[in-house]
N, C-alpha and C. Protein backbone atom coordinates (compact mmCIF):
# COMPACT_ATOMS: atom_id res chain seq x y z
N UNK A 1 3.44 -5.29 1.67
CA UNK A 1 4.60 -4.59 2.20
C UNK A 1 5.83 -4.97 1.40
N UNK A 2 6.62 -4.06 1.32
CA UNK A 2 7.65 -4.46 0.69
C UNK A 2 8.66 -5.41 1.50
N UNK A 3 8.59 -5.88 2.61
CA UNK A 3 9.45 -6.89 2.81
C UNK A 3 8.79 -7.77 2.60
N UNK A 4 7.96 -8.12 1.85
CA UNK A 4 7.36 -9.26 1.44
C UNK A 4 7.60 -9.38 -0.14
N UNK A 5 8.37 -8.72 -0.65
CA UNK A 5 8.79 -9.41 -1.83
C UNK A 5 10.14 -9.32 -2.24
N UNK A 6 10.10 -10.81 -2.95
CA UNK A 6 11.20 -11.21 -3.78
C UNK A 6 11.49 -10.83 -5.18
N UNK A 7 13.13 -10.56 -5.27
CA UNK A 7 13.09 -10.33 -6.12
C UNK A 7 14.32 -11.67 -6.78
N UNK A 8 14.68 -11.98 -7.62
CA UNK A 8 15.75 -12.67 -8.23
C UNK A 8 16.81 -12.27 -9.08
N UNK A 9 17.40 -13.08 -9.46
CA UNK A 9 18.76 -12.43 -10.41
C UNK A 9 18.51 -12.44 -11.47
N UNK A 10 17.00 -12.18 -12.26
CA UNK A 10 16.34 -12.12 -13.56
C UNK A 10 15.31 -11.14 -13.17
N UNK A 11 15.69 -10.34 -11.78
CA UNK A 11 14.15 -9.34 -11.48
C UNK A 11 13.35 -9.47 -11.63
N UNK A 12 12.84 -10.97 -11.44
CA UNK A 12 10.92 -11.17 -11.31
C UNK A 12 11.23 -11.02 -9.93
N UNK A 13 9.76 -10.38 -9.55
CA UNK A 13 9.71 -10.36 -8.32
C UNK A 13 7.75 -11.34 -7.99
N UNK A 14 8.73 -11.53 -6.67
CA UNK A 14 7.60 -12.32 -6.46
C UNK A 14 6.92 -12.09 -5.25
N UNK A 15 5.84 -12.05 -4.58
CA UNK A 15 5.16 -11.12 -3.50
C UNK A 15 4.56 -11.81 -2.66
N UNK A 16 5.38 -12.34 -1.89
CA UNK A 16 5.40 -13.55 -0.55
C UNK A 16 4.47 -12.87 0.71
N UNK A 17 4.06 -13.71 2.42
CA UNK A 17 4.05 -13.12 3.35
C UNK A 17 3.68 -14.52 3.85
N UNK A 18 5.63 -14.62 4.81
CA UNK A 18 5.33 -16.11 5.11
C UNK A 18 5.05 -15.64 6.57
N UNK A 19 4.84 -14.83 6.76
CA UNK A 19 4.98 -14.14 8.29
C UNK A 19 6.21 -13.88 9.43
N UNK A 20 7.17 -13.62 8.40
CA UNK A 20 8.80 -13.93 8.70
C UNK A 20 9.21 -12.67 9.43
N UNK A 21 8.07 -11.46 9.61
CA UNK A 21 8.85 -10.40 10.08
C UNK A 21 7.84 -10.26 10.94
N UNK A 22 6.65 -11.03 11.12
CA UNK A 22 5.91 -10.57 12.25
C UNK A 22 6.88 -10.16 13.65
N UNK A 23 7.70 -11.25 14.26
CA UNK A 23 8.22 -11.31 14.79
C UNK A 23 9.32 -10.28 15.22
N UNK A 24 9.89 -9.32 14.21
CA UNK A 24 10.52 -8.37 13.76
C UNK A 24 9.86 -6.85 14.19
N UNK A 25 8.38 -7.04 14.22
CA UNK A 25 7.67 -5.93 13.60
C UNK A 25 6.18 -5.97 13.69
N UNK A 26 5.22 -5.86 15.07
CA UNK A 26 4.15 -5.96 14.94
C UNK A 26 3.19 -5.10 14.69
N UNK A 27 3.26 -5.02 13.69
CA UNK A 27 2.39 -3.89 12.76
C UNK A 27 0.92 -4.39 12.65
N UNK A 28 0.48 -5.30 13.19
CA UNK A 28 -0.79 -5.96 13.10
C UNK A 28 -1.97 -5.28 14.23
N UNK A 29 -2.93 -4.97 13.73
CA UNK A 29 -4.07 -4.48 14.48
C UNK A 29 -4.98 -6.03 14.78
N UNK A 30 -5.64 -5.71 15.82
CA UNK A 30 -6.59 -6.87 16.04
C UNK A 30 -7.65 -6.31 16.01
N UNK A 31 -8.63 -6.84 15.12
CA UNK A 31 -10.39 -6.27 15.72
C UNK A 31 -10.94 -6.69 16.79
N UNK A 32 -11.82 -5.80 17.10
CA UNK A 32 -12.97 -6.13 18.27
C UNK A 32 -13.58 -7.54 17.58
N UNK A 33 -13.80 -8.23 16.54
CA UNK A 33 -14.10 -9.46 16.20
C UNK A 33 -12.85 -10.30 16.16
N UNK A 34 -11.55 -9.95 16.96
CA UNK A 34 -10.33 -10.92 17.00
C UNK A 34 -9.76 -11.02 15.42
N UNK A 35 -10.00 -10.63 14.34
CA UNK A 35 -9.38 -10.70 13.18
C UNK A 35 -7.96 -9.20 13.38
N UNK A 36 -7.02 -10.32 12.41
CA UNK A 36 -5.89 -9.57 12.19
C UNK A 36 -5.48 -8.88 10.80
N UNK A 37 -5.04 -7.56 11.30
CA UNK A 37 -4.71 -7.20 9.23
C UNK A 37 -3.54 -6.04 9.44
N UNK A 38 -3.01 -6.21 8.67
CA UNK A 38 -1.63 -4.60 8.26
C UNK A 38 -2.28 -3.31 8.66
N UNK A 39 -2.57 -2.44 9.52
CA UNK A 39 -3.80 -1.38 9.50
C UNK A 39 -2.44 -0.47 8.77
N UNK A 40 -1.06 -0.43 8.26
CA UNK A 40 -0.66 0.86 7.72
C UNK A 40 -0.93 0.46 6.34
N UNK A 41 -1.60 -0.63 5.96
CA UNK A 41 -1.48 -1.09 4.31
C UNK A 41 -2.81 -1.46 3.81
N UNK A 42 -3.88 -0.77 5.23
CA UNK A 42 -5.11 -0.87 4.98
C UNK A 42 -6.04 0.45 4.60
N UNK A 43 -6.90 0.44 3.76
CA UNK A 43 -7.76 1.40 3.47
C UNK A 43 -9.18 1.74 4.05
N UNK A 44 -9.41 2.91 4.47
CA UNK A 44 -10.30 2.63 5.29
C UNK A 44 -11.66 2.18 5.32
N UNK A 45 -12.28 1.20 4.34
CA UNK A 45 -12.89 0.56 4.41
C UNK A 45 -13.14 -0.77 5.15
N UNK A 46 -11.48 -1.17 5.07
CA UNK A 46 -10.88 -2.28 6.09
C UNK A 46 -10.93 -1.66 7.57
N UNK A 47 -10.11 -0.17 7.81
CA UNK A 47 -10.32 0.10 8.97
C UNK A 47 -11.45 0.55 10.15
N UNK A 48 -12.66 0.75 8.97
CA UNK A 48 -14.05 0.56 9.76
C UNK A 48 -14.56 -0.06 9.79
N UNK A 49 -14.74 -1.25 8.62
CA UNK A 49 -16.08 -2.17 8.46
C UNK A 49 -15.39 -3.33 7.74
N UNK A 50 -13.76 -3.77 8.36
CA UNK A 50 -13.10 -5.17 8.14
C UNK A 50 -13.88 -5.41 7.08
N UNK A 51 -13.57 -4.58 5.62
CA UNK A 51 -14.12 -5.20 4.23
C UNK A 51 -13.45 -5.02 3.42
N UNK A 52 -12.97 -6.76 3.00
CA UNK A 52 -11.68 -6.89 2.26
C UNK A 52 -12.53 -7.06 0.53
N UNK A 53 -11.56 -6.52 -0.10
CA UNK A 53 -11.71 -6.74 -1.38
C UNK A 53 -10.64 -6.67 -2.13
N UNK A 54 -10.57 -6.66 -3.48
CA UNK A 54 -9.42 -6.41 -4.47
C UNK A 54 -9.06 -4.97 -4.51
N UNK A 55 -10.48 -3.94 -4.10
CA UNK A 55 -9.66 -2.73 -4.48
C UNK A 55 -9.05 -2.53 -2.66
N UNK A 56 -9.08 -3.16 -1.83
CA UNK A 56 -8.07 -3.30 -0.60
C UNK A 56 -6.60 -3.14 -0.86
N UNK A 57 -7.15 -4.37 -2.02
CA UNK A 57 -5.79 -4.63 -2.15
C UNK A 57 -5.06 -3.74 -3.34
N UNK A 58 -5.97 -2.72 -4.19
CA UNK A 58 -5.15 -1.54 -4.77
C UNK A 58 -4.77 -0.79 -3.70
N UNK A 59 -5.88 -0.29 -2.41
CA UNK A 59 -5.00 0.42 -1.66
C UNK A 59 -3.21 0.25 -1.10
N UNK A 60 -3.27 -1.38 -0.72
CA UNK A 60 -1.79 -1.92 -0.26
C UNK A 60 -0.81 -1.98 -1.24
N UNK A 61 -1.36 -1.95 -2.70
CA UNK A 61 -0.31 -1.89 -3.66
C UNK A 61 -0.23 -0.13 -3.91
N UNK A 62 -0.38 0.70 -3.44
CA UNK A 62 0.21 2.49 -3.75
C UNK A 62 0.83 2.45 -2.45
N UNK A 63 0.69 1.50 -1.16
CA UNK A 63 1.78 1.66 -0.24
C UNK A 63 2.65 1.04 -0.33
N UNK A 64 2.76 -0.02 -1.14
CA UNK A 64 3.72 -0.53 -1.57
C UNK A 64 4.89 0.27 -2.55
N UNK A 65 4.13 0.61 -3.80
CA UNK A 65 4.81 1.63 -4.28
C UNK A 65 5.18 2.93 -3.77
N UNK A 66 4.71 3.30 -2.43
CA UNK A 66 5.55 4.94 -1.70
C UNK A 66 6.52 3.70 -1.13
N UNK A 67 6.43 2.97 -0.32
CA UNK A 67 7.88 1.86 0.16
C UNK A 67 8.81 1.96 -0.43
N UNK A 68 8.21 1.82 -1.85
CA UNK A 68 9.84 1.66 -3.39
C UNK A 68 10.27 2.86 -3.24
N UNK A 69 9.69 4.06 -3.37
CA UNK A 69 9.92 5.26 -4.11
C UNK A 69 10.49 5.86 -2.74
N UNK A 70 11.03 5.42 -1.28
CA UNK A 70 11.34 6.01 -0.42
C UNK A 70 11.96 5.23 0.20
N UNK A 71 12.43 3.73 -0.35
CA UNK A 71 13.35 3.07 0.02
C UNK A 71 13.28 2.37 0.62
N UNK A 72 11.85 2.09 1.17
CA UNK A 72 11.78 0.71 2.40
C UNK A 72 11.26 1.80 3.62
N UNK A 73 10.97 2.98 3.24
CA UNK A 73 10.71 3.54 4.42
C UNK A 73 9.22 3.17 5.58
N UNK A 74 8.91 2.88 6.42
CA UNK A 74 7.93 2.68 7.17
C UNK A 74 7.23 3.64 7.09
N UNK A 75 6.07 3.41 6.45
CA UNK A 75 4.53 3.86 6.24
C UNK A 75 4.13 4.49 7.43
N UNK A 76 3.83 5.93 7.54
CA UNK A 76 3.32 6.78 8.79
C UNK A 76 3.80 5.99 9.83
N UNK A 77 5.45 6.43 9.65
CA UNK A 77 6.15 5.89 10.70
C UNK A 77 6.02 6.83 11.49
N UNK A 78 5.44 8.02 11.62
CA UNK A 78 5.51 8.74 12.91
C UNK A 78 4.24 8.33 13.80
N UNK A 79 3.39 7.71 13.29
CA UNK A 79 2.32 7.10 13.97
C UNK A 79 1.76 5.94 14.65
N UNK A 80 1.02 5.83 15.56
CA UNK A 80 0.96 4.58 15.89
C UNK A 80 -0.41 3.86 15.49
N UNK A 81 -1.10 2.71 15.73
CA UNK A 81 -1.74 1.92 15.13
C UNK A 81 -3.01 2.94 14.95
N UNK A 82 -3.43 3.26 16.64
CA UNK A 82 -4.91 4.37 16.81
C UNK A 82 -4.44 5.51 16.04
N UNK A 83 -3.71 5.84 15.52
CA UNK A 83 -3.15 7.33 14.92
C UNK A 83 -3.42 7.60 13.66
N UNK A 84 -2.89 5.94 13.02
CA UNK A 84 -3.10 5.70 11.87
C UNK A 84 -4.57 5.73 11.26
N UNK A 85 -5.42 5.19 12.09
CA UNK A 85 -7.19 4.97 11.89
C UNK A 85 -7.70 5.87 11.81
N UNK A 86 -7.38 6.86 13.10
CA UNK A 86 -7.74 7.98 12.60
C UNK A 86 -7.72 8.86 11.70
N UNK A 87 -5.97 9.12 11.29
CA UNK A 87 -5.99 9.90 10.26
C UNK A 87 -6.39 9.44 9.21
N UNK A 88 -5.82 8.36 8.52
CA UNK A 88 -6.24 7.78 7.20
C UNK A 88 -8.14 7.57 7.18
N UNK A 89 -8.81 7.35 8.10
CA UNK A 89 -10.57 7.93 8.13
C UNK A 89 -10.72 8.89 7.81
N UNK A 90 -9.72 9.73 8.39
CA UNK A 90 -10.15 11.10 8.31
C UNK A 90 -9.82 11.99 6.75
N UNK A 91 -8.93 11.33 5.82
CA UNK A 91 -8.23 11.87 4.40
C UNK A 91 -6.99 12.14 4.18
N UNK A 92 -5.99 12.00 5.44
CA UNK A 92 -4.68 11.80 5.49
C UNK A 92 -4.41 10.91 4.25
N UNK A 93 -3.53 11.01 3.51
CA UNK A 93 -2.98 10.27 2.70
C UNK A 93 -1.29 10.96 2.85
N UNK A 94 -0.53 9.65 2.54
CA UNK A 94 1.10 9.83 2.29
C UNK A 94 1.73 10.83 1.70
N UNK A 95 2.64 11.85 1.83
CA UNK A 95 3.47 12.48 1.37
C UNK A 95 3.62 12.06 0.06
N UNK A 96 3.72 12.36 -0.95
CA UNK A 96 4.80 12.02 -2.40
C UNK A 96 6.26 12.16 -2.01
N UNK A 97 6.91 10.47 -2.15
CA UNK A 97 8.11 10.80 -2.32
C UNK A 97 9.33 11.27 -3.11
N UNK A 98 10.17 11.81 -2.08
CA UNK A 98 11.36 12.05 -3.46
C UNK A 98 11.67 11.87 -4.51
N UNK A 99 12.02 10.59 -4.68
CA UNK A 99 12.26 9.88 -5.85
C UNK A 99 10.76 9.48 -6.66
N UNK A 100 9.51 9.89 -6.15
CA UNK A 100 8.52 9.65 -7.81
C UNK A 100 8.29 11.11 -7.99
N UNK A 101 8.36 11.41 -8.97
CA UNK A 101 7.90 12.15 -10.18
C UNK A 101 6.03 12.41 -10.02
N UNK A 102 5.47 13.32 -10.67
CA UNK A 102 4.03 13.72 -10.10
C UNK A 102 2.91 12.60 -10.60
N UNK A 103 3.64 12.10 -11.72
CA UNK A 103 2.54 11.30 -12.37
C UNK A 103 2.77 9.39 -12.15
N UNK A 104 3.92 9.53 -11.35
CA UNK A 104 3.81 8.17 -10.19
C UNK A 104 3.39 8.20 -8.91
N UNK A 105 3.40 9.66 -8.31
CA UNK A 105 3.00 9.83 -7.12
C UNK A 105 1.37 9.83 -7.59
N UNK A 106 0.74 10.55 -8.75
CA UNK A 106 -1.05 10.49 -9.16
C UNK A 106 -1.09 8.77 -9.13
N UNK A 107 -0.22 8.27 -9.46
CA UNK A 107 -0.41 6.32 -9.48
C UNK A 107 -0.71 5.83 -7.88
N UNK A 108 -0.19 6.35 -7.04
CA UNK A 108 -0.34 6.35 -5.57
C UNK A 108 -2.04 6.83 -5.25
N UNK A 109 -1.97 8.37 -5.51
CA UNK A 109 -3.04 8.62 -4.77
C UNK A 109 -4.43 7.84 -5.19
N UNK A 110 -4.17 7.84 -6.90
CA UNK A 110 -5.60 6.93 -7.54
C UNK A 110 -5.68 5.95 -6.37
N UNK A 111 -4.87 4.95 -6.01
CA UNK A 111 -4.51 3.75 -5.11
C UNK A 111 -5.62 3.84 -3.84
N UNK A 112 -5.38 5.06 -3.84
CA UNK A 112 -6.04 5.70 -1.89
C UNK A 112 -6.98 6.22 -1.95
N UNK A 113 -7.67 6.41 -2.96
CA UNK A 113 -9.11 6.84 -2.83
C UNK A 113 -9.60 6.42 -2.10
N UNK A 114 -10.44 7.77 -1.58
CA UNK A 114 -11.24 7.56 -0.36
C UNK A 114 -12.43 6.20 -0.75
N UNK A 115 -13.01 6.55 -1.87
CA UNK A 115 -13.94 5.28 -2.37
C UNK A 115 -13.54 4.35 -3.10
N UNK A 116 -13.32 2.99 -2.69
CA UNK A 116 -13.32 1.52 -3.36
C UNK A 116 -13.30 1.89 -4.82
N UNK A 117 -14.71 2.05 -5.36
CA UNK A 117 -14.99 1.86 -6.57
C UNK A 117 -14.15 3.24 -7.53
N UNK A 118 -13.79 4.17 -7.03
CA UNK A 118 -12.83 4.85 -7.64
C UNK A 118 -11.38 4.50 -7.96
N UNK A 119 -11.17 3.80 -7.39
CA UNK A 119 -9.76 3.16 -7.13
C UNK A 119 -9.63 2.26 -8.68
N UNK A 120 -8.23 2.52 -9.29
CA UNK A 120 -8.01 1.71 -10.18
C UNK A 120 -8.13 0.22 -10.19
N UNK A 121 -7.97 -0.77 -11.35
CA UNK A 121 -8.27 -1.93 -10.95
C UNK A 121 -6.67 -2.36 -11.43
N UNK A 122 -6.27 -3.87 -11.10
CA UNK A 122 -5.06 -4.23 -11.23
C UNK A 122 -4.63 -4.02 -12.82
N UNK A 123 -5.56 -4.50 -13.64
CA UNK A 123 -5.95 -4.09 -15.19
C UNK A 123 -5.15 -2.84 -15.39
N UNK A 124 -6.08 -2.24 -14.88
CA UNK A 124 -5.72 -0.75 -15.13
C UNK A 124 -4.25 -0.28 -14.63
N UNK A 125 -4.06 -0.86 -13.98
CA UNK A 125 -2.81 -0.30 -13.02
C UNK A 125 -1.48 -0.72 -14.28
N UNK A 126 -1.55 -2.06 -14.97
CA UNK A 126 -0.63 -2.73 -15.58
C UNK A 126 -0.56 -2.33 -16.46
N UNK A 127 -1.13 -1.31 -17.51
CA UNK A 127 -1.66 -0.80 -18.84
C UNK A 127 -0.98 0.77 -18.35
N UNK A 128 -1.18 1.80 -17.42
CA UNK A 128 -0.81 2.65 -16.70
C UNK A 128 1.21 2.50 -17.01
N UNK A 129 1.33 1.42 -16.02
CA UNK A 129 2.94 0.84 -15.65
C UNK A 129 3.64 0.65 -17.20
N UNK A 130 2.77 -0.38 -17.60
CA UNK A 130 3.77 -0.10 -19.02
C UNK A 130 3.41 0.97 -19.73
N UNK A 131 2.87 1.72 -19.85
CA UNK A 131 3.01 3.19 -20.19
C UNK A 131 4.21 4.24 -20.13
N UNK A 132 3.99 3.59 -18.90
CA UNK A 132 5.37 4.48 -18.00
C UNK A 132 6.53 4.23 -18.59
N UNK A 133 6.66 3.07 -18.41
CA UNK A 133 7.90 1.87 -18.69
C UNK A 133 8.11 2.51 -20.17
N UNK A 134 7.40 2.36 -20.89
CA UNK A 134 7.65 2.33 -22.51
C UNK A 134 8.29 3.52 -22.90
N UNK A 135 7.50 4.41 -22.10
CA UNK A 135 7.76 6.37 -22.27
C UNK A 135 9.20 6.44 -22.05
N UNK A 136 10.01 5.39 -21.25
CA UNK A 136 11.30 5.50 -20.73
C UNK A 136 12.21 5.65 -21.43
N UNK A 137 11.83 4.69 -22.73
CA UNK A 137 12.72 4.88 -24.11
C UNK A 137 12.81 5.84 -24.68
């Protein structure tokens, strides 16, 4: 989530979760096995069969990036936790926001593939980014 990262006065950013906004903001689902996880920053592999992996965690990094590209906005904020499970099972994926362009918003959806193994890898994602970055010049 994006309130979980830092950034500094040299713009590294750094990607914390001391659990400082739980309190703020309980966005946490509990399973029927008592485990806890982000269900708006989860993919639904997590949301059926609690199975974490790295490409999990590509899914939470393209919600991270609609966060940037919309300002901090709350992720299917019109929904609630059961709302969310459903739709995102079902192929719901996020709006493209305003501010990305089509071929940062395609950086998102790669993110959300319905299947794990389709999903970019962090590799890939960083090779992608400076692409971007470089094209800027």
């Amino acid at each position: 989530a994006a309130r979980n990262c830092l950034v500094d006065s040299n713009g590294t950013v750094k990607v914390t979760d001391f659990g400082l906004s739980r309190y703020v903001l309980n966005d946490e689902y509990t399973s029927s096995a008592g485990s806890q996880f982000p269900v708006r920053w989860s993919p639904p592999e997590v949301l059926l069969y609690h199975k974490f992996s790295s490409k999990s965690d590509i899914w939470a990094f393209g919600i991270l990036m609609w966060e940037v590209y919309t300002l901090g906005r709350m992720p299917y904020e019109r929904l609630n936790n059961t709302e969310i499970v459903r739709e995102v099972t079902a192929g719901y994926r996020l709006y493209r926001p305003q501010m990305a362009n089509e071929r940062i918003y395609s950086i998102m959806t790669k993110c959300w593939h319905e299947k794990p193994d389709e999903r970019p890898t962090f590799q890939d994602l960083v090779m992608v980014i400076q692409d971007l970055l470089y094209n800027l010049h």
